[in-house]
Protein backbone atom coordinates (compact mmCIF):
# COMPACT_ATOMS: atom_id res chain seq x y z
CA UNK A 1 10.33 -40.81 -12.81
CA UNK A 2 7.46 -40.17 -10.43
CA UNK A 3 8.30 -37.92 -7.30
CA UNK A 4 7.46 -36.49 -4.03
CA UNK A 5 8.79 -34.31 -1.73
CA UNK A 6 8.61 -35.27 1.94
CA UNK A 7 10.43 -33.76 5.12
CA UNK A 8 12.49 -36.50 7.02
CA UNK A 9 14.45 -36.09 10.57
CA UNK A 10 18.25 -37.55 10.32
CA UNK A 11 19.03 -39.10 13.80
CA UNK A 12 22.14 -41.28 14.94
CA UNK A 13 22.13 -42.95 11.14
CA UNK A 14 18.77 -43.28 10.42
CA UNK A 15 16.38 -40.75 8.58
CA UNK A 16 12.75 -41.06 9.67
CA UNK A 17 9.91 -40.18 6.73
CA UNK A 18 6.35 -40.44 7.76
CA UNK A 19 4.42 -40.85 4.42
CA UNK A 20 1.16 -39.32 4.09
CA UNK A 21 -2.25 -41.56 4.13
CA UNK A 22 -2.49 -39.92 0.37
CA UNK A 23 0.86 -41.38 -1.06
CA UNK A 24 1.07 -44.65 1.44
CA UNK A 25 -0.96 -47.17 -1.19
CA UNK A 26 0.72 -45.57 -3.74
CA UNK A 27 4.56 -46.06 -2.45
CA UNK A 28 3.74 -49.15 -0.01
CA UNK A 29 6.67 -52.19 -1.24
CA UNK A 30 8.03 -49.86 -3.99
CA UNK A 31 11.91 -49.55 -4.46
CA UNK A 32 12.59 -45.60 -3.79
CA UNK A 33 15.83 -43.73 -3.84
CA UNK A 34 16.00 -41.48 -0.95
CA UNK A 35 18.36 -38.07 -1.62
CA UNK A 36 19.22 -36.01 1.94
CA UNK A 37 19.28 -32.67 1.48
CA UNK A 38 20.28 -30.26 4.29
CA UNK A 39 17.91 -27.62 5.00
CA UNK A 40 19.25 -23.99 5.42
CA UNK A 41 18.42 -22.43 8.32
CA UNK A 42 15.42 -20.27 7.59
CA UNK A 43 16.33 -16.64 7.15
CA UNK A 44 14.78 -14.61 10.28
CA UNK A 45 11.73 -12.53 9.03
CA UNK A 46 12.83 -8.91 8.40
CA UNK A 47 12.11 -6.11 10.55
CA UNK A 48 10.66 -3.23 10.00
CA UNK A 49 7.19 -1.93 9.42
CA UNK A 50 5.21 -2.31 6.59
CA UNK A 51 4.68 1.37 6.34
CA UNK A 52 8.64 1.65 5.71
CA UNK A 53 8.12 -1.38 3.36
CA UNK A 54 5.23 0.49 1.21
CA UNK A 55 7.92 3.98 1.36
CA UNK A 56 10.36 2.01 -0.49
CA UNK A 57 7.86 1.30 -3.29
CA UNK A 58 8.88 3.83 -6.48
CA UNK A 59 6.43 4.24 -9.68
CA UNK A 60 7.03 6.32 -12.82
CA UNK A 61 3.67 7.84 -14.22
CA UNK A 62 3.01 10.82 -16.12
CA UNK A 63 3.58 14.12 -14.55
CA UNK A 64 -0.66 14.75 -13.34
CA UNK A 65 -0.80 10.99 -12.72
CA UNK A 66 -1.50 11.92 -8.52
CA UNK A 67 -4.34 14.54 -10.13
CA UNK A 68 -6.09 12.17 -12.31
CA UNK A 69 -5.27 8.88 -10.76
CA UNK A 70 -9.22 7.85 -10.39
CA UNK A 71 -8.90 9.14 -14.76
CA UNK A 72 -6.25 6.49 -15.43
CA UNK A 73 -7.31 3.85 -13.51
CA UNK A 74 -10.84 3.63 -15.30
CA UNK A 75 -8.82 4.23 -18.49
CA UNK A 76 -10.16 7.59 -19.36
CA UNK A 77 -6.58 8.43 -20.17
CA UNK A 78 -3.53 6.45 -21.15
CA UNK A 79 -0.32 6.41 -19.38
């Protein structure tokens, strides 16, 4: 089954789809089977700065791992 993904507006009955110029010659007088999904209302973007973002980052290293970071990270010694 060939597919694509479009978004469509539901209004008083009828849904509207614009298809793009890429898929129209492809579709154009082809039987389709249209599912309606509702969208969720998109989650509000959380707050907070990316600085208390990065804080909540944890690692486990070896114990001189801060020390010799620049050591490990050109793989002069193993972690």
């Amino acid at each position: 089954m060939d597919a694509i993904e479009l978004n469509a507006i539901a209004h008083d009955g009828t849904v509207t789809v614009i298809l793009p110029e890429l898929y129209r010659k492809a579709w154009n007088d082809k039987l389709v089977r249209v599912l309606l999904i509702k969208e969720d209302d998109p989650q509000p973007p959380q707050k907070g700065s990316l600085l208390a973002h990065l804080r909540q980052i944890k690692i486990s290293g070896p114990t001189d791992f801060s020390e010799n970071i620049d050591a490990y990270l050109n793989g002069e010694k193993d972690a």
